[in-house]
N, C-alpha and C. Protein backbone atom coordinates (compact mmCIF):
# COMPACT_ATOMS: atom_id res chain seq x y z
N UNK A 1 -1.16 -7.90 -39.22
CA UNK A 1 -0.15 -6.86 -39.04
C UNK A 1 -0.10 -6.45 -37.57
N UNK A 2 1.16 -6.44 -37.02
CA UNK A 2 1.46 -6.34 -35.33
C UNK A 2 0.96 -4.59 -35.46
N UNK A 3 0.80 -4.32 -34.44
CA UNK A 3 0.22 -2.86 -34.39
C UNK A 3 1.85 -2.43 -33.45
N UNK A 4 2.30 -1.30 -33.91
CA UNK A 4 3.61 -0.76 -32.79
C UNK A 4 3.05 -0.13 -31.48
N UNK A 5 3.72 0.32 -30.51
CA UNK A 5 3.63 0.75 -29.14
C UNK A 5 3.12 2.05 -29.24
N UNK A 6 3.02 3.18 -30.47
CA UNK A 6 2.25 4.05 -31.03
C UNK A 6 0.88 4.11 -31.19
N UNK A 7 0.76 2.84 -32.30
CA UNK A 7 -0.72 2.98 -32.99
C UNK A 7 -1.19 2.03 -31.25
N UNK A 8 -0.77 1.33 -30.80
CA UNK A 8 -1.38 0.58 -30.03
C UNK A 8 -1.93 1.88 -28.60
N UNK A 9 -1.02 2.91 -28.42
CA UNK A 9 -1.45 3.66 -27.82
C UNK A 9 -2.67 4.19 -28.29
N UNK A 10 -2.41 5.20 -29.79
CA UNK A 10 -3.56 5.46 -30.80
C UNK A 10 -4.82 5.35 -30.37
N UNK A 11 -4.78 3.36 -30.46
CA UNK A 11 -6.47 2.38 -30.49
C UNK A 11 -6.78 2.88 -28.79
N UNK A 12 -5.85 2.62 -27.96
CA UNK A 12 -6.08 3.33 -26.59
C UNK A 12 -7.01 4.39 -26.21
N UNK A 13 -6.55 5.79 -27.20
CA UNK A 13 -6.86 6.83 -26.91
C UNK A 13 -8.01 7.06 -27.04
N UNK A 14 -8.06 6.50 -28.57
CA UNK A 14 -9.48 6.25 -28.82
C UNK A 14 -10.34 5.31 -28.33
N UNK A 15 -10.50 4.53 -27.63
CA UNK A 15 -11.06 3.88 -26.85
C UNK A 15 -11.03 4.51 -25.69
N UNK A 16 -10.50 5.08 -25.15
CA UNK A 16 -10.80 5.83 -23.97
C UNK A 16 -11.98 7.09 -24.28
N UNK A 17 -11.48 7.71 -25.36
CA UNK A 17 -12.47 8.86 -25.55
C UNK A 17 -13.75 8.13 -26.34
N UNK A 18 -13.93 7.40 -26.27
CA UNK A 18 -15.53 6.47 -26.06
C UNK A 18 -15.85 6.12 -24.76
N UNK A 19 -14.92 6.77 -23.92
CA UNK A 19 -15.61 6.16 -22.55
C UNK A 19 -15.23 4.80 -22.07
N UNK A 20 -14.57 3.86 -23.08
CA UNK A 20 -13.97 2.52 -22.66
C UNK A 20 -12.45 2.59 -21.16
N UNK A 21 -13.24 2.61 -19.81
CA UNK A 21 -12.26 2.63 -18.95
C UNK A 21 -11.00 1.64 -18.81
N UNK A 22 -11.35 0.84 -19.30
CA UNK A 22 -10.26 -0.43 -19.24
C UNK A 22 -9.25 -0.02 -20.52
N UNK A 23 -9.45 0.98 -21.55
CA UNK A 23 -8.73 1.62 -22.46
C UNK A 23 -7.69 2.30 -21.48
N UNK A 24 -8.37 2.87 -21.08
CA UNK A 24 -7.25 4.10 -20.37
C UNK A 24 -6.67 3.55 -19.30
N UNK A 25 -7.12 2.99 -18.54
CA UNK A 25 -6.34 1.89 -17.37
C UNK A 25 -5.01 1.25 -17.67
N UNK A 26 -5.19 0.49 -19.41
CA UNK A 26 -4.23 0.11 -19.79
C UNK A 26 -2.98 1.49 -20.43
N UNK A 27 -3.80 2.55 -20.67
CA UNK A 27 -3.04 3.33 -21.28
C UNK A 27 -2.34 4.17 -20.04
N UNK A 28 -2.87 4.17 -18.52
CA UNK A 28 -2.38 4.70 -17.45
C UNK A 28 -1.19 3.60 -17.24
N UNK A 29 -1.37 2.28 -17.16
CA UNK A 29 -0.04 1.42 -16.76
C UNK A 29 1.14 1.70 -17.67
N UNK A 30 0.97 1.73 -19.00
CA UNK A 30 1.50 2.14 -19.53
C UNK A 30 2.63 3.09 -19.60
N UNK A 31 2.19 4.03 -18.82
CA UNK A 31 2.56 5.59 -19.13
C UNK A 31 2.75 6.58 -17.78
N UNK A 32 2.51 5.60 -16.58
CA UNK A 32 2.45 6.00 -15.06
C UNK A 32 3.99 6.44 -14.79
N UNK A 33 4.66 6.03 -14.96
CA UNK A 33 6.12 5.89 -14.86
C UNK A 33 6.87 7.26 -15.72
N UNK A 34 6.29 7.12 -16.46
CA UNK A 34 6.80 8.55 -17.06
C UNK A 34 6.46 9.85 -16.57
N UNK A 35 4.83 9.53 -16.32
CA UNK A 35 4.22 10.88 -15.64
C UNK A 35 4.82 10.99 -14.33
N UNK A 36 5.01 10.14 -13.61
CA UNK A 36 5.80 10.73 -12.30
C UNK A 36 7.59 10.95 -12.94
N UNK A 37 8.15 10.21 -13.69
CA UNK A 37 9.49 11.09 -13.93
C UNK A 37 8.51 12.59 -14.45
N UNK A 38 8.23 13.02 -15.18
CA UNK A 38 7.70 14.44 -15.44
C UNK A 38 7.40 15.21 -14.12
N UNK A 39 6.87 14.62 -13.24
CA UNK A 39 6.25 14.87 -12.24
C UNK A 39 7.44 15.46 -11.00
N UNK A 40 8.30 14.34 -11.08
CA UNK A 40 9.56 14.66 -10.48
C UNK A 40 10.63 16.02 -11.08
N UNK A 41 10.92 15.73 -12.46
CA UNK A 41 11.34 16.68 -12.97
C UNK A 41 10.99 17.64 -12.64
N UNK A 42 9.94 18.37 -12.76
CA UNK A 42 9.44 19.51 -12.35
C UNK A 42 9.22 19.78 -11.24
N UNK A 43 9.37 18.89 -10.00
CA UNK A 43 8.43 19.61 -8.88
C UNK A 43 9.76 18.99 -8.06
N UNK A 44 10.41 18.04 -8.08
CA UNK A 44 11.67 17.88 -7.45
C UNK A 44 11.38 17.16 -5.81
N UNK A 45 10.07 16.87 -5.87
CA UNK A 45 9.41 16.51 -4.54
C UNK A 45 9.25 15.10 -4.69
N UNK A 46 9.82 14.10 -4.25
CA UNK A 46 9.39 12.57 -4.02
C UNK A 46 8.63 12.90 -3.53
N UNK A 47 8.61 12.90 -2.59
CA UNK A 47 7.08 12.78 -1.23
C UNK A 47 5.89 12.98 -2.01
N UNK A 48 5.51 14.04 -3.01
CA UNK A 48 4.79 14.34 -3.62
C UNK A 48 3.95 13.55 -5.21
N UNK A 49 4.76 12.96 -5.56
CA UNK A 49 4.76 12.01 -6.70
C UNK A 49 3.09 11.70 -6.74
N UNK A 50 3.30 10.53 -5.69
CA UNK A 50 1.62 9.42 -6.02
C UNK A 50 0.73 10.81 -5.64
N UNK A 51 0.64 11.55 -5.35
CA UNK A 51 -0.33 12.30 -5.00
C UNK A 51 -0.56 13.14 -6.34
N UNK A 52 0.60 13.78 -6.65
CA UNK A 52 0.40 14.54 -8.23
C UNK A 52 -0.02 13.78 -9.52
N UNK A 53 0.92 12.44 -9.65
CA UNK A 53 0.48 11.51 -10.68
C UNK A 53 -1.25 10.97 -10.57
N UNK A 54 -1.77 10.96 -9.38
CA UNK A 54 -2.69 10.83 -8.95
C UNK A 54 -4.32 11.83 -9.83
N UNK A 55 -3.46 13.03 -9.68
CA UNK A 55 -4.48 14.24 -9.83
C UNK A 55 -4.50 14.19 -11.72
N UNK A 56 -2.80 14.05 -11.99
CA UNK A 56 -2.55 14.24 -13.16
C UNK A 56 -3.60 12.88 -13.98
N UNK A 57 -3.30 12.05 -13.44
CA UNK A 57 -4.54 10.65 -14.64
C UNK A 57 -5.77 11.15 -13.97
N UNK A 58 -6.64 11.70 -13.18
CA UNK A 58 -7.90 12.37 -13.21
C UNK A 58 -8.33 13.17 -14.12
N UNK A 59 -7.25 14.08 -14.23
CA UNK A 59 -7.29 15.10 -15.14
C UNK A 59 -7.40 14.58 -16.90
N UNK A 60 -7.05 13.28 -17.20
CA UNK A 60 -6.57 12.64 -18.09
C UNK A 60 -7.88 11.89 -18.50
N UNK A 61 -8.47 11.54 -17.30
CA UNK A 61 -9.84 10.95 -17.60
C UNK A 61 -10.82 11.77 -17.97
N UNK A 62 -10.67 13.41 -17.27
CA UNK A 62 -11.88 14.36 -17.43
C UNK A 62 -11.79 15.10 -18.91
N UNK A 63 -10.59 15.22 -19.36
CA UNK A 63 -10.00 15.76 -20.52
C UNK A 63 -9.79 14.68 -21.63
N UNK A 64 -9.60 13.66 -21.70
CA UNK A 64 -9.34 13.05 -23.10
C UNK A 64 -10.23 13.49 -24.08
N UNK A 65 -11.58 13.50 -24.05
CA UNK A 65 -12.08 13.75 -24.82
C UNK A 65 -12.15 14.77 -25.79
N UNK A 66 -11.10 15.63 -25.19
CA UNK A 66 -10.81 17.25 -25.69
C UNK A 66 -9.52 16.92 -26.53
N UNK A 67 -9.03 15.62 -26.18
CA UNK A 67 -7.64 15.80 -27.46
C UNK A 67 -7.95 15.38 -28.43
N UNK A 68 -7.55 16.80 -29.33
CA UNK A 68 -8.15 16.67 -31.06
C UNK A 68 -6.67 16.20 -31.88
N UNK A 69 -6.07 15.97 -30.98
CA UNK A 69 -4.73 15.45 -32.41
C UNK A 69 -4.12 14.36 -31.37
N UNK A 70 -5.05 13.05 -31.48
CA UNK A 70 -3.85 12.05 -30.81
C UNK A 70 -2.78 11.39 -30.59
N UNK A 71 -2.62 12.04 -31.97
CA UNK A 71 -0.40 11.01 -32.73
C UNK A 71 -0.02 12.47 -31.89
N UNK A 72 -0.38 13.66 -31.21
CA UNK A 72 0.68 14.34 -30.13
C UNK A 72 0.08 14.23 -28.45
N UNK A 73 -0.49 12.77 -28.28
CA UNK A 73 -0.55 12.72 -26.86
C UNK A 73 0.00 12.83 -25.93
N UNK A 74 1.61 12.74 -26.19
CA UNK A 74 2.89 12.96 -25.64
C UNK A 74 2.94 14.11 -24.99
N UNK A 75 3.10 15.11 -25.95
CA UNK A 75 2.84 16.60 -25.44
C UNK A 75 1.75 17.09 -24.73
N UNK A 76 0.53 16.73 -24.99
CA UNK A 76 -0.65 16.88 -24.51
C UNK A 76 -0.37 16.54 -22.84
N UNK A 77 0.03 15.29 -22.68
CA UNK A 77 0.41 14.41 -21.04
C UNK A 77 1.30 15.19 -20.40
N UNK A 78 2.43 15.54 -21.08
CA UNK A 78 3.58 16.30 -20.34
C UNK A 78 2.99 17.35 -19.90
N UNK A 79 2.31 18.36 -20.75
CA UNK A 79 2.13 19.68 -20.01
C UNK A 79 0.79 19.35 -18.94
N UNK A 80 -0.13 18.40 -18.95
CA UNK A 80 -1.29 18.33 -17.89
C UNK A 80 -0.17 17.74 -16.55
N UNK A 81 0.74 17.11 -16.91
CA UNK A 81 2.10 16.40 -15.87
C UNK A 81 2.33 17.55 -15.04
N UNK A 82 3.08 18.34 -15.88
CA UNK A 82 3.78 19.35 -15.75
C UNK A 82 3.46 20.72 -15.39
N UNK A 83 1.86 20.78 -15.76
CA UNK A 83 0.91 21.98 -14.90
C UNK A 83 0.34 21.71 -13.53
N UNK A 84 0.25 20.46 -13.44
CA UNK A 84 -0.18 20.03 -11.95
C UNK A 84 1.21 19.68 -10.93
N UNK A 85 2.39 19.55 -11.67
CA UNK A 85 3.35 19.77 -10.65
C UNK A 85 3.44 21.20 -10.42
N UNK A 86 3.56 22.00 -11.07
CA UNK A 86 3.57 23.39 -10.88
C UNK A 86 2.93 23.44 -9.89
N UNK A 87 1.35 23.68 -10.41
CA UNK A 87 0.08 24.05 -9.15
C UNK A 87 0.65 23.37 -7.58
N UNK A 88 1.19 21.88 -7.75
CA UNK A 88 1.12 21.39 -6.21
C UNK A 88 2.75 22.22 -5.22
N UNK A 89 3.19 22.22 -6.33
CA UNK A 89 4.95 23.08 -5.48
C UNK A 89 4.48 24.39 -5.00
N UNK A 90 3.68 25.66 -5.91
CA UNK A 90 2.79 26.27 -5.81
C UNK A 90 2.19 26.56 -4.50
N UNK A 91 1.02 25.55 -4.30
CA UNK A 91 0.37 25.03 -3.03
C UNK A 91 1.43 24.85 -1.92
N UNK A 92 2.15 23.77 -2.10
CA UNK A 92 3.12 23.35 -1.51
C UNK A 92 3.72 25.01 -0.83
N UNK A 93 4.14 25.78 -1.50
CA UNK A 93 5.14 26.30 -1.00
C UNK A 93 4.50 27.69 -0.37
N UNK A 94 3.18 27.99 -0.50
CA UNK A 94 2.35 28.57 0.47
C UNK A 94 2.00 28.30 1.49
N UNK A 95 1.90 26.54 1.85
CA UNK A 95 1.76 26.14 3.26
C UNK A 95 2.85 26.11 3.86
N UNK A 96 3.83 26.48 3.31
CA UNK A 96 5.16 26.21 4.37
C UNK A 96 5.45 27.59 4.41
N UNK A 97 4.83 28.45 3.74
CA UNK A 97 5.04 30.00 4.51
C UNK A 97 4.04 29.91 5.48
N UNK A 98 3.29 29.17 5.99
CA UNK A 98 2.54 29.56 6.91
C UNK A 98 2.52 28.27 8.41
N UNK A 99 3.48 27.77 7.86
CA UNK A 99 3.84 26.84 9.47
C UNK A 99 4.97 26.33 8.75
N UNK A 100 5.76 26.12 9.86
CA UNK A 100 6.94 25.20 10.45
C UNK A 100 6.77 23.62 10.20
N UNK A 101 8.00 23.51 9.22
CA UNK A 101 7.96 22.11 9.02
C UNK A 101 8.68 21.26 10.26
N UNK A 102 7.77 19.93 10.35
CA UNK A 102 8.50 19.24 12.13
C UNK A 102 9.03 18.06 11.67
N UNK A 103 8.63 17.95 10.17
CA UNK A 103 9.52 16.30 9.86
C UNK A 103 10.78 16.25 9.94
N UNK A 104 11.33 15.28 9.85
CA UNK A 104 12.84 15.38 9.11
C UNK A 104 12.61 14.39 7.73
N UNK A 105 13.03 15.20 6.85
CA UNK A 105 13.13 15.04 5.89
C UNK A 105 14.00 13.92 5.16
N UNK A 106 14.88 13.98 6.12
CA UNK A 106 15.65 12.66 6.05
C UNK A 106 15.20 11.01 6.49
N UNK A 107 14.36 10.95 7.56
CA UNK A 107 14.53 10.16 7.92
C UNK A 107 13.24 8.79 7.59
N UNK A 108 13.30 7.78 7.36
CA UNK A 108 12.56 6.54 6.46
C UNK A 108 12.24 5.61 7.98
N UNK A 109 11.07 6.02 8.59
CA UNK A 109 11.01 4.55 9.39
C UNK A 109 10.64 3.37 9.28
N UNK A 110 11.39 2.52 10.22
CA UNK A 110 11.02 0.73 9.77
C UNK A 110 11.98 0.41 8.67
N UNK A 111 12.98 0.98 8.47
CA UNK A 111 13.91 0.37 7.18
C UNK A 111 15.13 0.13 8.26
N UNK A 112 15.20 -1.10 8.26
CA UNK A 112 16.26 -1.86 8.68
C UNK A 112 17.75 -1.70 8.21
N UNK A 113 18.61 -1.88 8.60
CA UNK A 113 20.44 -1.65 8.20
C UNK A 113 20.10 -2.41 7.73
N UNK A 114 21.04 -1.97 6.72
CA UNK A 114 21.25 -2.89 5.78
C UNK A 114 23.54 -3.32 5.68
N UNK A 115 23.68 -4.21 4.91
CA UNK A 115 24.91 -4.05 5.14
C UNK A 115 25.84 -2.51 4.52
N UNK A 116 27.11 -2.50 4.55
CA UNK A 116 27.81 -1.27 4.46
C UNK A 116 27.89 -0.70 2.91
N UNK A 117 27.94 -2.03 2.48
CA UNK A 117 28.25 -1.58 1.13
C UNK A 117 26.56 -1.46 0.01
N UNK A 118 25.66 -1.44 0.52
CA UNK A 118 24.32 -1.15 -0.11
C UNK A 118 24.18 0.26 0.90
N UNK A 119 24.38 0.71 2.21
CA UNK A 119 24.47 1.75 2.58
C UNK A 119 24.63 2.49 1.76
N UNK A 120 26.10 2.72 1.41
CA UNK A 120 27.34 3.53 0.55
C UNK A 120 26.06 3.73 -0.51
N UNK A 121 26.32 3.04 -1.11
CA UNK A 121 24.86 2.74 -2.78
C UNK A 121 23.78 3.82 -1.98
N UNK A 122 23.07 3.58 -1.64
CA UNK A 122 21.91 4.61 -1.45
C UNK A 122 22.27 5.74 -0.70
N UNK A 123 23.53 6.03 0.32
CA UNK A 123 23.31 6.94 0.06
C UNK A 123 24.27 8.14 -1.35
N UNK A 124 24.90 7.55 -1.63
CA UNK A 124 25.16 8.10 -3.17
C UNK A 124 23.77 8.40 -4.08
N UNK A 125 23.32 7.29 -4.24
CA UNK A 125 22.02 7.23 -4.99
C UNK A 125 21.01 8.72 -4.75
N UNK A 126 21.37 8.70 -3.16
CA UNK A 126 19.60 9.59 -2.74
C UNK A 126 21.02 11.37 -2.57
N UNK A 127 22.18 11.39 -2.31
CA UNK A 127 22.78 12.68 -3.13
C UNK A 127 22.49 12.66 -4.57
N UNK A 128 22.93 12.11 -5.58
CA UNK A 128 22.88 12.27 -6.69
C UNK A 128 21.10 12.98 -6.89
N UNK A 129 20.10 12.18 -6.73
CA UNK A 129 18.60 12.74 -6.88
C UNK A 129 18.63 13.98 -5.89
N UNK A 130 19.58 14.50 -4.97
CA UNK A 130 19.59 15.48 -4.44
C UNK A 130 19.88 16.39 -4.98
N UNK A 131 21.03 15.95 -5.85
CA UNK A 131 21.97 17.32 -7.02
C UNK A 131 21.04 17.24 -7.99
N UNK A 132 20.29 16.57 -7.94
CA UNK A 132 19.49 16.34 -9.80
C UNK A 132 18.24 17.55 -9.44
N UNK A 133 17.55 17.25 -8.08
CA UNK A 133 16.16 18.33 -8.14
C UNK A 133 17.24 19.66 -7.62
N UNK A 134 17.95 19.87 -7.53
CA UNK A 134 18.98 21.27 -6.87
C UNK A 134 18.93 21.84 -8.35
N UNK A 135 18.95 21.00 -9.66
CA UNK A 135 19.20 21.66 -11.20
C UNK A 135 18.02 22.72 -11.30
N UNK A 136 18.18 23.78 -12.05
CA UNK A 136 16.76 24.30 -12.21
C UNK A 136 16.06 23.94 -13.34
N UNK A 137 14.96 24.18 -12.94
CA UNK A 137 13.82 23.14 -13.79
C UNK A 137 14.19 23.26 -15.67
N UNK A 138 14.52 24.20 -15.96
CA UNK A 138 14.87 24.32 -17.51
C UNK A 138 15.86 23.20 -17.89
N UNK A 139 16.74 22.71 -16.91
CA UNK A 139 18.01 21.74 -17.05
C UNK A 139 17.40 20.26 -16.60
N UNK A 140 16.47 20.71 -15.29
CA UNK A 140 16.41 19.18 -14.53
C UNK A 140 15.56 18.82 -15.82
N UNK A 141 14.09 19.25 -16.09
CA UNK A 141 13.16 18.51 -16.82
C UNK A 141 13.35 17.68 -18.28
N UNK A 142 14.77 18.36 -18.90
CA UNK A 142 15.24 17.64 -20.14
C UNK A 142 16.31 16.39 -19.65
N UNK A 143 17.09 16.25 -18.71
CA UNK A 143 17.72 15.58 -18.29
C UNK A 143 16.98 14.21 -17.25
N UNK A 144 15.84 14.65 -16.26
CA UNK A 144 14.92 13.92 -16.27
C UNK A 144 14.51 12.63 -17.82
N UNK A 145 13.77 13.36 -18.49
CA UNK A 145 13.50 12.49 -19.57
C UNK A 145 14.51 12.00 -20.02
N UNK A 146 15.49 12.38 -20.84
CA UNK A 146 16.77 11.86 -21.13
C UNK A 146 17.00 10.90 -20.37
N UNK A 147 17.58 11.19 -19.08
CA UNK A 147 18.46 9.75 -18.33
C UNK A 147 17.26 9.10 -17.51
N UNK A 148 16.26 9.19 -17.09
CA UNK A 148 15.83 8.44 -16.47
C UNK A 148 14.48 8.02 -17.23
N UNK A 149 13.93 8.77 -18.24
CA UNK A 149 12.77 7.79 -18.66
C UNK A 149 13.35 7.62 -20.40
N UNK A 150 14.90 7.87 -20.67
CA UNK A 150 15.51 7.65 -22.16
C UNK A 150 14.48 8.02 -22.95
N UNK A 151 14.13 9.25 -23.00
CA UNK A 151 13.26 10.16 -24.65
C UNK A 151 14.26 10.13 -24.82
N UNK A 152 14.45 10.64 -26.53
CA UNK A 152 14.88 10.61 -27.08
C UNK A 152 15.11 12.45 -27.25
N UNK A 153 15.79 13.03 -28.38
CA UNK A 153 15.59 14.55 -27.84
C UNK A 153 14.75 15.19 -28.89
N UNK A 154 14.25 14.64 -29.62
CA UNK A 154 12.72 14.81 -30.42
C UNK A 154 11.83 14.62 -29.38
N UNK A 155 11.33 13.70 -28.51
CA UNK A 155 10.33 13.76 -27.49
C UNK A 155 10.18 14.54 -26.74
N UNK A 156 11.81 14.79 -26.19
CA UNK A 156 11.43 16.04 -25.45
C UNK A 156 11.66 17.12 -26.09
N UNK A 157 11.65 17.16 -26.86
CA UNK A 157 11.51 18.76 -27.64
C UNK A 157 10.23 18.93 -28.04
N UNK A 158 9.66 17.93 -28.26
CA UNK A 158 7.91 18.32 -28.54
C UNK A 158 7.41 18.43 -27.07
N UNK A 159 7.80 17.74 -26.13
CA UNK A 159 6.91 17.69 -25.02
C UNK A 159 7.22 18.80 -24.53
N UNK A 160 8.64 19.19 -24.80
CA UNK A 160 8.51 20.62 -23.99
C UNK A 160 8.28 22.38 -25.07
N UNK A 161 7.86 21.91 -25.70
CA UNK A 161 8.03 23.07 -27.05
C UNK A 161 9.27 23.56 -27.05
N UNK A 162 9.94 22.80 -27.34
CA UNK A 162 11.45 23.30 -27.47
C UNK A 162 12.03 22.93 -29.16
N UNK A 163 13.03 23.90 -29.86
CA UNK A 163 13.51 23.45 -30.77
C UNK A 163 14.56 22.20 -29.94
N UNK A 164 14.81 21.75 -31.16
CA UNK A 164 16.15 20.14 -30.62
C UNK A 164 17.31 20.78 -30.30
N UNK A 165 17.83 21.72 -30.85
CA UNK A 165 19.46 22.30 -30.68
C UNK A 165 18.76 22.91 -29.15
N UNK A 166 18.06 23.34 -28.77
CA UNK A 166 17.67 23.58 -27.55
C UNK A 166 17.64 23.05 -25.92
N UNK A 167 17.34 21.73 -26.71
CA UNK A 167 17.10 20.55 -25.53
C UNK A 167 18.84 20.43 -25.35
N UNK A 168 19.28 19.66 -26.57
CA UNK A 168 20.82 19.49 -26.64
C UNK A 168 21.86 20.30 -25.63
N UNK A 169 21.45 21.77 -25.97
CA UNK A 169 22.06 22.55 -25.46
C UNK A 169 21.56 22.67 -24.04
N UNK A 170 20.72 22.03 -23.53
CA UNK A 170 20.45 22.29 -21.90
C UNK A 170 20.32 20.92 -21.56
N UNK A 171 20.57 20.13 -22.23
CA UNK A 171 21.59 18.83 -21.54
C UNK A 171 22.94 18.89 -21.20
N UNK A 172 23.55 19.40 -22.02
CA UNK A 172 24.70 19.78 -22.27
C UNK A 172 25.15 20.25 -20.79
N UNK A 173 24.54 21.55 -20.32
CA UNK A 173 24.78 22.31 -19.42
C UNK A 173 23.91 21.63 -17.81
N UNK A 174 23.20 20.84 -18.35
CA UNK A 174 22.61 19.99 -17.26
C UNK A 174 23.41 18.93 -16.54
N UNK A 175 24.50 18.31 -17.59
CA UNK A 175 25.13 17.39 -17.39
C UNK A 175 26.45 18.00 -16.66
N UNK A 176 27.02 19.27 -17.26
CA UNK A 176 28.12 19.72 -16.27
C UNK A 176 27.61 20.39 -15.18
N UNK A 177 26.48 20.75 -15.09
CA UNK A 177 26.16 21.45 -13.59
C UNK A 177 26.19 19.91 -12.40
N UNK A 178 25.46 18.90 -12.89
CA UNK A 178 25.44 18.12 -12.14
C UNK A 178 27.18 17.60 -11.81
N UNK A 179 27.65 17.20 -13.23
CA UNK A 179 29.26 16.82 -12.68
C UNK A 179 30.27 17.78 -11.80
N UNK A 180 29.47 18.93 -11.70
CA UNK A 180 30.23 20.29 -10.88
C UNK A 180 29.50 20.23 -9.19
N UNK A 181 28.63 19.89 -9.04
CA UNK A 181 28.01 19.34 -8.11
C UNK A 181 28.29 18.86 -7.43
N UNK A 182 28.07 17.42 -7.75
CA UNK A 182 28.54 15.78 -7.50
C UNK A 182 30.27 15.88 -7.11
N UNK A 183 30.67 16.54 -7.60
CA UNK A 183 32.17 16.63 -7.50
C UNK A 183 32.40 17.94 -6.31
N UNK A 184 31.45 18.75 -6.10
CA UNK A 184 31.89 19.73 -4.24
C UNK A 184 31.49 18.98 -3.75
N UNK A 185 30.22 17.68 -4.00
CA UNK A 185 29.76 17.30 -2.55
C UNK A 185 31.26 16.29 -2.34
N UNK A 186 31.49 15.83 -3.67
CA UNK A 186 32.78 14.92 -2.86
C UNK A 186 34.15 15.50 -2.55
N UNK A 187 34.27 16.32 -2.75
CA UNK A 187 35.11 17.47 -2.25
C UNK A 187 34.51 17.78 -0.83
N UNK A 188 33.53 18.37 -0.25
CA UNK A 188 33.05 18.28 0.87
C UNK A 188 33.32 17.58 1.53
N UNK A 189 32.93 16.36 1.20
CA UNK A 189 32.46 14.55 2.25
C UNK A 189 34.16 14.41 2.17
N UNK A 190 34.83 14.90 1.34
CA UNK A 190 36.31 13.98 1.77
C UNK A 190 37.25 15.48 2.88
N UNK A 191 37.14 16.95 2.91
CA UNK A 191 37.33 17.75 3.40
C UNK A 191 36.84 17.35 5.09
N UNK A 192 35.94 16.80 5.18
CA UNK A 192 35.26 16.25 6.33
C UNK A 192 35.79 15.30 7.11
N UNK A 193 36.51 14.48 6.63
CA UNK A 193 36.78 13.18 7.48
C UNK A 193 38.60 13.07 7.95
């Protein structure tokens, strides 16, 4: 009998909370990708990602052993995700009351031109993730999961303790804030030229 992408997590968990590291290694590849969309959702910081996802599977290694109901590991991951993005924006946003940022925020060195029409593409691409962390977190974090790691809206309604008509309803409003958005900046960019 094939085991599903569930129980196969399941044998994971439990193998990790025996201490089997190559359990959880596989259960981190797994599941890395999601924790930084969570990670993003909430904290709205690229720059920040590998460093939070980082803290967040530490935390994952020091704690498994404490999860007493493993068919809701889901929920369990999101909020350790989702408390350590907090804490680092948190952090984050105490050091920048106390000095002057000198980067530019914009700018990627060593990335070569590229031609015009992959230009255009990214930079659409890197507005759009601009209007997406601009959402506030009640809107970005369900729409996060939704469009970019496709939960379903049972997943994220457990992951976020939310009833479902809940999530629904702040997709709903997630999706026209962004199309209200996306549509001044291009109202803007064409007012401009």
């Amino acid at each position: 009998m094939a085991l599903s992408a569930d129980d196969g997590d399941l044998a994971l968990i439990a193998a990790a909370q025996q201490g089997e590291r190559r359990a959880l290694d596989l259960f981190v590849r797994r599941h890395d990708r999601w924790v930084r969309s969570v990670v993003y959702a909430t904290a709205g910081n690229a720059h920040a990602i590998d460093d939070i996802a980082q803290q967040v599977w530490a935390k994952v290694w020091q704690q498994i052993g404490t999860l007493a109901e493993p068919a809701r590991w889901r929920g369990w991951l999101y909020r350790l995700a989702r408390n350590a993005a907090i804490d680092a924006g948190q952090k984050s946003a105490r050091e920048r009351g106390r000095r002057v940022a000198l980067a530019d925020e914009g700018s990627v060195p060593g990335r070569q031109l590229e031609p015009s029409s992959v230009l255009i593409r990214d930079e659409q691409h890197r507005r759009t993730l601009m209007t997406i962390r601009g959402l506030p977190a009640i809107y970005r974090e369900p729409f996060v999961l939704r469009h970019m790691e496709d939960c379903s809206y049972a997943e994220i309604a457990e992951a976020l303790s939310l009833p479902v008509d809940t999530v629904e309803t702040r997709l709903v409003r997630a999706r026209r804030l962004l199309r209200s958005a996306l549509k001044d900046l291009r109202a803007d960019k064409e007012s401009d030229r």
